[in-house]
ModelCIF file with pLDDT and N, C-alpha, C, O atoms, coordinates in Angstrom:
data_MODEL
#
_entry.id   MODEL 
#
_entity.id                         1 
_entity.type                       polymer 
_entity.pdbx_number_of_molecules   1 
#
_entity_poly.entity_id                      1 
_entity_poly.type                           'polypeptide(L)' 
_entity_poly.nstd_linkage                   no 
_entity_poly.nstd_monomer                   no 
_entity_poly.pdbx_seq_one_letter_code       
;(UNK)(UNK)(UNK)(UNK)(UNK)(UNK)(UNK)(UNK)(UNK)(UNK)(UNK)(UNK)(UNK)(UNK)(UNK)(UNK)
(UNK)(UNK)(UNK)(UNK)(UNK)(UNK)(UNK)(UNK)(UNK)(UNK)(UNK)(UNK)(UNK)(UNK)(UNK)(UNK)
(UNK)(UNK)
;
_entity_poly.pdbx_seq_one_letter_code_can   XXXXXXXXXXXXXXXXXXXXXXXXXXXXXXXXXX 
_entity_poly.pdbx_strand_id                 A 
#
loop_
_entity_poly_seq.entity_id 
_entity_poly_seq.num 
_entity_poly_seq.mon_id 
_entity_poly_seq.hetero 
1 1  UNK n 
1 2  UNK n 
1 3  UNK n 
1 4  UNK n 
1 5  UNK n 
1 6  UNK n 
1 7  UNK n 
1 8  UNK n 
1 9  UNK n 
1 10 UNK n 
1 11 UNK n 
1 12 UNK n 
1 13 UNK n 
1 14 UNK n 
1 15 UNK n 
1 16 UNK n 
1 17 UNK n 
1 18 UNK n 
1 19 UNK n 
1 20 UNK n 
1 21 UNK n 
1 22 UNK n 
1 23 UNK n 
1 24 UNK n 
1 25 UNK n 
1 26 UNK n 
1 27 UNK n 
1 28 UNK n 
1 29 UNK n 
1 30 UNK n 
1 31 UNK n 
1 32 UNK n 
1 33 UNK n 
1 34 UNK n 
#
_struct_asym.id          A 
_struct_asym.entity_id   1 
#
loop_
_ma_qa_metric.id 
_ma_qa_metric.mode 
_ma_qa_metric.name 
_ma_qa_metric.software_group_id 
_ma_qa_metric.type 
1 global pLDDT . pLDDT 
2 local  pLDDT . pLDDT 
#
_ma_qa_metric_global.metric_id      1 
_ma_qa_metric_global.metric_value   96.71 
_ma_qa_metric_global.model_id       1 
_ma_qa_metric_global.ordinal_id     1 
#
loop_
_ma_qa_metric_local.label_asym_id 
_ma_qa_metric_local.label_comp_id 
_ma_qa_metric_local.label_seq_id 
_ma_qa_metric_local.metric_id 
_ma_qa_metric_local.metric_value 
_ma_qa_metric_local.model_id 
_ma_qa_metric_local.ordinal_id 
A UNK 1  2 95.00 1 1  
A UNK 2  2 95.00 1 2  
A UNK 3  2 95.00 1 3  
A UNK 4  2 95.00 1 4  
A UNK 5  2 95.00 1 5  
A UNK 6  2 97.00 1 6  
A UNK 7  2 96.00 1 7  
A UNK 8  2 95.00 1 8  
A UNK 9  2 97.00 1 9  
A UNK 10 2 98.00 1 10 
A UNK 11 2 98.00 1 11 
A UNK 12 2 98.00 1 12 
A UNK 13 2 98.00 1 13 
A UNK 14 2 98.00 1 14 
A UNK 15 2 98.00 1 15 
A UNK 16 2 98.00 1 16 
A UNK 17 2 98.00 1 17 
A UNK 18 2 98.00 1 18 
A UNK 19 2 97.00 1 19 
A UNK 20 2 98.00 1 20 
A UNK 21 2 97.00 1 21 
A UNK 22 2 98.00 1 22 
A UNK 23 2 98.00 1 23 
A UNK 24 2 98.00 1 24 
A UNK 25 2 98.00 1 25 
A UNK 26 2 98.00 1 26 
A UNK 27 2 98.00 1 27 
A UNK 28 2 98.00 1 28 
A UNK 29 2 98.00 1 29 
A UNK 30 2 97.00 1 30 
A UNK 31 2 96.00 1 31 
A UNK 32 2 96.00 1 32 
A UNK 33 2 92.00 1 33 
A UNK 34 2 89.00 1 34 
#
loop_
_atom_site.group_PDB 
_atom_site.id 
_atom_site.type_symbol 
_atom_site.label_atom_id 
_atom_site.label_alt_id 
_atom_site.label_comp_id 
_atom_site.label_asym_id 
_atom_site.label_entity_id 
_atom_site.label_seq_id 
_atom_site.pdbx_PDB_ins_code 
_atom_site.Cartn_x 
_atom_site.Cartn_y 
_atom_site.Cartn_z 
_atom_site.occupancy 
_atom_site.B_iso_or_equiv 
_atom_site.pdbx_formal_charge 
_atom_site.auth_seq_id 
_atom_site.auth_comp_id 
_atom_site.auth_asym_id 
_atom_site.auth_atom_id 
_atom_site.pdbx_PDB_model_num 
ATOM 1   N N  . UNK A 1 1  ? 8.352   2.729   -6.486  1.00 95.00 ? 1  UNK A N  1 
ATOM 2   C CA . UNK A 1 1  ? 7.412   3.460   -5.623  1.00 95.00 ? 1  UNK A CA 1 
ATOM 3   C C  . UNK A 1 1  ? 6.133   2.711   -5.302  1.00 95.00 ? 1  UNK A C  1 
ATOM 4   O O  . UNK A 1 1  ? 5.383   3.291   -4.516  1.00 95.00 ? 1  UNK A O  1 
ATOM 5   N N  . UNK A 1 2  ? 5.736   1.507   -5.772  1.00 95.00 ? 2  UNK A N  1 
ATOM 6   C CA . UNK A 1 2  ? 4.752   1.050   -5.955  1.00 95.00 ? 2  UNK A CA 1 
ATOM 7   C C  . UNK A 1 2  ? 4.651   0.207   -4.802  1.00 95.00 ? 2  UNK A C  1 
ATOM 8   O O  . UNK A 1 2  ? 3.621   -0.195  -4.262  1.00 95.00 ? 2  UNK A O  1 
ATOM 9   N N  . UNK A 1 3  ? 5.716   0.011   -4.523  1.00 95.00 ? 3  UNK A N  1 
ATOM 10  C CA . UNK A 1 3  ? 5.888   -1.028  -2.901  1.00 95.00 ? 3  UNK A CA 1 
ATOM 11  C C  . UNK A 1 3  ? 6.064   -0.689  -1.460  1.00 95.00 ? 3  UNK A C  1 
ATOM 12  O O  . UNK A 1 3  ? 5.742   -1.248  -0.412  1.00 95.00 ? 3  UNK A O  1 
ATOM 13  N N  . UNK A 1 4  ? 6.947   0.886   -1.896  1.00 95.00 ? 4  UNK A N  1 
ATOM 14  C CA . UNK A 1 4  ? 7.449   1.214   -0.759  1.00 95.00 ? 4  UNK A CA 1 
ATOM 15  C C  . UNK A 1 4  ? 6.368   2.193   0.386   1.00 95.00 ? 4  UNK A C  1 
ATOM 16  O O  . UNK A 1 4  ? 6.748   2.850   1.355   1.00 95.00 ? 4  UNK A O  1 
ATOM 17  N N  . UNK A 1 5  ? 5.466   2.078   0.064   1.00 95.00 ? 5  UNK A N  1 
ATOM 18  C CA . UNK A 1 5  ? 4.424   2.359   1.215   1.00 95.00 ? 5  UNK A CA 1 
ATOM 19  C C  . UNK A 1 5  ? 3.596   1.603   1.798   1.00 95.00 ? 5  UNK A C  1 
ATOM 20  O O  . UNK A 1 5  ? 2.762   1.963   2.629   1.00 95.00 ? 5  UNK A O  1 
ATOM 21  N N  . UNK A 1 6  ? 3.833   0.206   1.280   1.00 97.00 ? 6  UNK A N  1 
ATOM 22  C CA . UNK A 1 6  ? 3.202   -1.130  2.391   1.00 97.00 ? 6  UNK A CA 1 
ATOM 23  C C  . UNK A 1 6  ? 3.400   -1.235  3.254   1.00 97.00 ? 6  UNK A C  1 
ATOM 24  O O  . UNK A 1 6  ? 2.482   -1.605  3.987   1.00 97.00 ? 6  UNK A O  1 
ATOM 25  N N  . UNK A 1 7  ? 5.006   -0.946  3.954   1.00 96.00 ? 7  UNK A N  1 
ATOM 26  C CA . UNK A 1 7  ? 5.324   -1.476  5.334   1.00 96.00 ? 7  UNK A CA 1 
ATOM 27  C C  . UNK A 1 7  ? 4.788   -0.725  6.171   1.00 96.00 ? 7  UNK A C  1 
ATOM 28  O O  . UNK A 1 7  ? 4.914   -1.230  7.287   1.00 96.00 ? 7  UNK A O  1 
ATOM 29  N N  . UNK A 1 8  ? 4.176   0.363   6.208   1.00 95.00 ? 8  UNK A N  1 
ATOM 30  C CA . UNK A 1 8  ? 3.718   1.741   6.633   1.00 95.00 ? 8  UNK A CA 1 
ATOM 31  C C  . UNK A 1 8  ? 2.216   1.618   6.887   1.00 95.00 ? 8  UNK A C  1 
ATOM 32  O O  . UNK A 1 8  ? 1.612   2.044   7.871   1.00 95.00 ? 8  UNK A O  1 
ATOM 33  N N  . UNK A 1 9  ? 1.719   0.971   5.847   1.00 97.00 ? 9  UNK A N  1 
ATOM 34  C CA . UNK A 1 9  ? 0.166   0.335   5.817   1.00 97.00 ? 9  UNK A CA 1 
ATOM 35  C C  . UNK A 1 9  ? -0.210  -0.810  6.263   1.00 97.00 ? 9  UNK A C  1 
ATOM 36  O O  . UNK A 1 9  ? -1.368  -1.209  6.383   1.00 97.00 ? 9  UNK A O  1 
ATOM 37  N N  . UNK A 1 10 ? 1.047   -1.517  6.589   1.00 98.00 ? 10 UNK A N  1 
ATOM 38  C CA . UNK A 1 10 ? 1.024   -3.010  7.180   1.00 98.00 ? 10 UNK A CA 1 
ATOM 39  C C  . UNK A 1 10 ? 0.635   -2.759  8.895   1.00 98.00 ? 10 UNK A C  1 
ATOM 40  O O  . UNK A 1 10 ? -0.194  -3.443  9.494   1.00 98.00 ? 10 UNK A O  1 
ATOM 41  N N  . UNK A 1 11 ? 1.488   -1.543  9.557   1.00 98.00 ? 11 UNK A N  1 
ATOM 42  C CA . UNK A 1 11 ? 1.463   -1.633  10.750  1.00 98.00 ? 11 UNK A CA 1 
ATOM 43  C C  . UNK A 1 11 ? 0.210   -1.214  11.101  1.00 98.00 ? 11 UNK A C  1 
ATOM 44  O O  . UNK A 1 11 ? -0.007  -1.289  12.311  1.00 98.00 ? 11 UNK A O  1 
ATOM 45  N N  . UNK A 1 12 ? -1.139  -0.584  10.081  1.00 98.00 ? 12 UNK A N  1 
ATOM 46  C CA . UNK A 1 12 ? -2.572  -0.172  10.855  1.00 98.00 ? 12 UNK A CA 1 
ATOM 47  C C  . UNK A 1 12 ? -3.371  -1.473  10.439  1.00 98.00 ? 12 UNK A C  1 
ATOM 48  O O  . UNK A 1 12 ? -4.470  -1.661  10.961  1.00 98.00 ? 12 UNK A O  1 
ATOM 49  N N  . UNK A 1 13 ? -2.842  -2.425  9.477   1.00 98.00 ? 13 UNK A N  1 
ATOM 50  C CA . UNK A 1 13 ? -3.200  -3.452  9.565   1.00 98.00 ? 13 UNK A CA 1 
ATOM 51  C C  . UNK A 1 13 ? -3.231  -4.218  10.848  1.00 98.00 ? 13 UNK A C  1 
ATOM 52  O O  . UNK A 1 13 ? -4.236  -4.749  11.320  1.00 98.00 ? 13 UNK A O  1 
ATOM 53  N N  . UNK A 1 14 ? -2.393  -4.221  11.210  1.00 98.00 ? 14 UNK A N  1 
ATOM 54  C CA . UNK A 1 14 ? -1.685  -5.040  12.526  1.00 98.00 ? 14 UNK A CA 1 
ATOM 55  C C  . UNK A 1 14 ? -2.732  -4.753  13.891  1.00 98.00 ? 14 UNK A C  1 
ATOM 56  O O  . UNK A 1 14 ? -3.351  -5.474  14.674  1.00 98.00 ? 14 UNK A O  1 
ATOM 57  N N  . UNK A 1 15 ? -2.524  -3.080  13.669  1.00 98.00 ? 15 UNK A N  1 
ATOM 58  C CA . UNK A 1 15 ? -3.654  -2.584  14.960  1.00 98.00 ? 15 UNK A CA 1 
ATOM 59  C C  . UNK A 1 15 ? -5.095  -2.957  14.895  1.00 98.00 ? 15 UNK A C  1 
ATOM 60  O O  . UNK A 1 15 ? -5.803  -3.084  15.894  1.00 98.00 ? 15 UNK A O  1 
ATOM 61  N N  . UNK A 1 16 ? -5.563  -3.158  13.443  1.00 98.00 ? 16 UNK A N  1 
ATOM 62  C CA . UNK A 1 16 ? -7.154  -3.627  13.374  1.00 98.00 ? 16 UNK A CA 1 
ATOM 63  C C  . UNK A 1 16 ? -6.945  -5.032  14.265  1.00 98.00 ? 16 UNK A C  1 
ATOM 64  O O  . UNK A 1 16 ? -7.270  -5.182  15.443  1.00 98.00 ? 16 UNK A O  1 
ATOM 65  N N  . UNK A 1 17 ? -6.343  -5.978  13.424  1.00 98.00 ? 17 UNK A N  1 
ATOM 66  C CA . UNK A 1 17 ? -5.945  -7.119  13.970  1.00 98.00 ? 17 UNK A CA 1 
ATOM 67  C C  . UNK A 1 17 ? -6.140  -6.982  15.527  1.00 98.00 ? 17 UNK A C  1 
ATOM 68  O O  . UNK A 1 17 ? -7.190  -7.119  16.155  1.00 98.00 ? 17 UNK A O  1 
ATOM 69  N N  . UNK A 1 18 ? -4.927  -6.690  15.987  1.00 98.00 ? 18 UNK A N  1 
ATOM 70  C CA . UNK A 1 18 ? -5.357  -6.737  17.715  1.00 98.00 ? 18 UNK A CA 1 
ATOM 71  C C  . UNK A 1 18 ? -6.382  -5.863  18.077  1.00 98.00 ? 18 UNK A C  1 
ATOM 72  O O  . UNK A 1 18 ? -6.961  -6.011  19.153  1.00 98.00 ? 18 UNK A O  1 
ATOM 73  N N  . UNK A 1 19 ? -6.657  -5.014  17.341  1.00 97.00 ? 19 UNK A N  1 
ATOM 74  C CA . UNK A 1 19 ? -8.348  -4.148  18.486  1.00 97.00 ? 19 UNK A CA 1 
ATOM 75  C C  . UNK A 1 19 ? -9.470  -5.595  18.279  1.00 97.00 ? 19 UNK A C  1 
ATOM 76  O O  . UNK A 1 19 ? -10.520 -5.622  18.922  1.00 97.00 ? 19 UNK A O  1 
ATOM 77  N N  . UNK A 1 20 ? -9.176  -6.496  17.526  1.00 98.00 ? 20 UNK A N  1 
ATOM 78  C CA . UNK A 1 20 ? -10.024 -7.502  17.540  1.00 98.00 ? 20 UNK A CA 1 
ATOM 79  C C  . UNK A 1 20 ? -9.812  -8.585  18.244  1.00 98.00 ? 20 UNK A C  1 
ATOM 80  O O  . UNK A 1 20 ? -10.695 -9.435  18.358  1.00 98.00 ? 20 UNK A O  1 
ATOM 81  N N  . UNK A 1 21 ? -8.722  -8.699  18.763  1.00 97.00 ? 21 UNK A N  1 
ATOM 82  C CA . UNK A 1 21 ? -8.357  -9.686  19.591  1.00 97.00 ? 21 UNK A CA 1 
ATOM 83  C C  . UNK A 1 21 ? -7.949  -10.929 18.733  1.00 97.00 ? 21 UNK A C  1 
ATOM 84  O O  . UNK A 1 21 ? -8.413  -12.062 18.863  1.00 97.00 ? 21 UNK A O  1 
ATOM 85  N N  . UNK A 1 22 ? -6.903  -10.481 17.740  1.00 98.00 ? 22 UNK A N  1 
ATOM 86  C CA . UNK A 1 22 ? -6.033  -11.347 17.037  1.00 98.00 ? 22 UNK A CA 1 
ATOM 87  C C  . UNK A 1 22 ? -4.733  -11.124 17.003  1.00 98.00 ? 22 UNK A C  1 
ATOM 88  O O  . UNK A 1 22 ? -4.503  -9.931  17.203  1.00 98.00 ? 22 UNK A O  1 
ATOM 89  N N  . UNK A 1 23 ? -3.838  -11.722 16.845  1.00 98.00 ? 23 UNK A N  1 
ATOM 90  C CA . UNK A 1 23 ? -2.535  -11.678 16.909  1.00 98.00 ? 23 UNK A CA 1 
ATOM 91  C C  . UNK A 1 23 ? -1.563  -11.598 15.429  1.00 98.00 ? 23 UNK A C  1 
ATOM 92  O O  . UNK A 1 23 ? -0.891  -12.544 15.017  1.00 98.00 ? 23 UNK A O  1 
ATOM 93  N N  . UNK A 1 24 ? -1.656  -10.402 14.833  1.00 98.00 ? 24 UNK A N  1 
ATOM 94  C CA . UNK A 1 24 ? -0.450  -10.390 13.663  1.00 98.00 ? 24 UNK A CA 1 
ATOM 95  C C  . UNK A 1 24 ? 0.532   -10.848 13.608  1.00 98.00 ? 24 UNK A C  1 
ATOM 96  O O  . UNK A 1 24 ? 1.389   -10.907 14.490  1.00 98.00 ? 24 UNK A O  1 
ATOM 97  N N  . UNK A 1 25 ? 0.553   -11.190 12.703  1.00 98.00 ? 25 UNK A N  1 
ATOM 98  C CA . UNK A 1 25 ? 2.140   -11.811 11.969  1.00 98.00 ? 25 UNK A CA 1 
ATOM 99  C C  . UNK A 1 25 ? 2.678   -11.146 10.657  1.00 98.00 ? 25 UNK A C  1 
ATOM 100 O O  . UNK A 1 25 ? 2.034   -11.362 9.630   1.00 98.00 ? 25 UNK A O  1 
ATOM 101 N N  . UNK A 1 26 ? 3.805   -10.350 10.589  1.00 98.00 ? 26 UNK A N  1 
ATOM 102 C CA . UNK A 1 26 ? 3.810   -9.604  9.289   1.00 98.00 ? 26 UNK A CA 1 
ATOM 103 C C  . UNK A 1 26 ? 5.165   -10.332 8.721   1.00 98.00 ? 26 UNK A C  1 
ATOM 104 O O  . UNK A 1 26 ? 6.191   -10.581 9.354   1.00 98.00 ? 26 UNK A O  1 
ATOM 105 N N  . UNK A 1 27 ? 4.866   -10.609 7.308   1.00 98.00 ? 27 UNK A N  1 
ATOM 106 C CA . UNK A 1 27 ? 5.830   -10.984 6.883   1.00 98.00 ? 27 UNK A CA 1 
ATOM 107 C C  . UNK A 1 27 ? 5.754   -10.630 5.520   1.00 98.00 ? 27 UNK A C  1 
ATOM 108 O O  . UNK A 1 27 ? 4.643   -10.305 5.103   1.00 98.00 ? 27 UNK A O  1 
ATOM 109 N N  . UNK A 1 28 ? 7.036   -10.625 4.477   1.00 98.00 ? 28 UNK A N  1 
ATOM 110 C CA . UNK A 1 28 ? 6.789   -10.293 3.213   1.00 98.00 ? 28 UNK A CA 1 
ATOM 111 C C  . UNK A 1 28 ? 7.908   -11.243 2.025   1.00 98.00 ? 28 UNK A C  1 
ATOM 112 O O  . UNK A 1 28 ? 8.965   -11.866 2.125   1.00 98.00 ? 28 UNK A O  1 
ATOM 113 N N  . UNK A 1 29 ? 6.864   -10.871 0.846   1.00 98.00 ? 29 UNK A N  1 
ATOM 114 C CA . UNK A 1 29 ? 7.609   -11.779 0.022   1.00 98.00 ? 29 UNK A CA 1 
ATOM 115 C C  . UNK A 1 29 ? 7.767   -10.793 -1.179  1.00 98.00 ? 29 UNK A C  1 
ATOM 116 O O  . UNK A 1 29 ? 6.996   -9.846  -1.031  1.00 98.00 ? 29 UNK A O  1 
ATOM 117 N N  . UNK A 1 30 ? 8.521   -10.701 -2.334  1.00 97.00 ? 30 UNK A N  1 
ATOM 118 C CA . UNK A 1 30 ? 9.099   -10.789 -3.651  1.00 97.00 ? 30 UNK A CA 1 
ATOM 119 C C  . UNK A 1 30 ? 7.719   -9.889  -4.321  1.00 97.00 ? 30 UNK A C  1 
ATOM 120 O O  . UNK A 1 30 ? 6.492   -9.929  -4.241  1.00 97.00 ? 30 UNK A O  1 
ATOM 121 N N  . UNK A 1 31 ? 8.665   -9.159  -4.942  1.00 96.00 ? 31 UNK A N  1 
ATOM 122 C CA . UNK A 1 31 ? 7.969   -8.459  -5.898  1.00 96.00 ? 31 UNK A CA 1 
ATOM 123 C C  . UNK A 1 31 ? 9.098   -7.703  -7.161  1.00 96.00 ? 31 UNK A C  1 
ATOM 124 O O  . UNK A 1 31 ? 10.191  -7.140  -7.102  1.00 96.00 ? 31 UNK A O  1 
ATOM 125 N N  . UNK A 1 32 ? 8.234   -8.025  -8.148  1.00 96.00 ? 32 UNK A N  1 
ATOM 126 C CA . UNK A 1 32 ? 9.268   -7.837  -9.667  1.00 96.00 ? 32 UNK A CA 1 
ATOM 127 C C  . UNK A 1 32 ? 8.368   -6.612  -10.211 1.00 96.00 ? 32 UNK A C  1 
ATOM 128 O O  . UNK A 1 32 ? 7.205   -6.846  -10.539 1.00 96.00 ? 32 UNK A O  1 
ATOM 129 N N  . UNK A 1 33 ? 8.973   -5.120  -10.322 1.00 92.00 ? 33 UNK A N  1 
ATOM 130 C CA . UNK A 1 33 ? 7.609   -4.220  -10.376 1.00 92.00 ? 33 UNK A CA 1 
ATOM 131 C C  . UNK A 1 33 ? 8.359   -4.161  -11.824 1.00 92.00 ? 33 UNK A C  1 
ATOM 132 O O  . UNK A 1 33 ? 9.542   -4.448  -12.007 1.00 92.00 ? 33 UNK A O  1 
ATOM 133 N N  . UNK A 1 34 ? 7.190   -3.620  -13.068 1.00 89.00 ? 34 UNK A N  1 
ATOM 134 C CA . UNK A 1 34 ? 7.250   -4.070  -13.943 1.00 89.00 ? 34 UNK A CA 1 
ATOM 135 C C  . UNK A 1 34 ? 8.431   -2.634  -15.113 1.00 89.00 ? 34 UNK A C  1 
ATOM 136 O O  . UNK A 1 34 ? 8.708   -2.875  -16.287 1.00 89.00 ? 34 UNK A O  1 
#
């Protein structure tokens, strides 16, 4: 449960990004939850 609400939080990431006039790139890596 600890991961699975990033991808969800990634995409208002994305929108800050472009309201600023930058271009996102989302990508993801590895996680070993404990």
């Amino acid at each position: 449960p600890c991961n699975i609400a990033l991808n969800r939080q990634a995409q208002s990431v994305k929108m800050g990004v472009k309201t600023a006039n930058g271009t996102p790139r989302e990508f993801t890596t590895i996680t070993v939850t404990d």
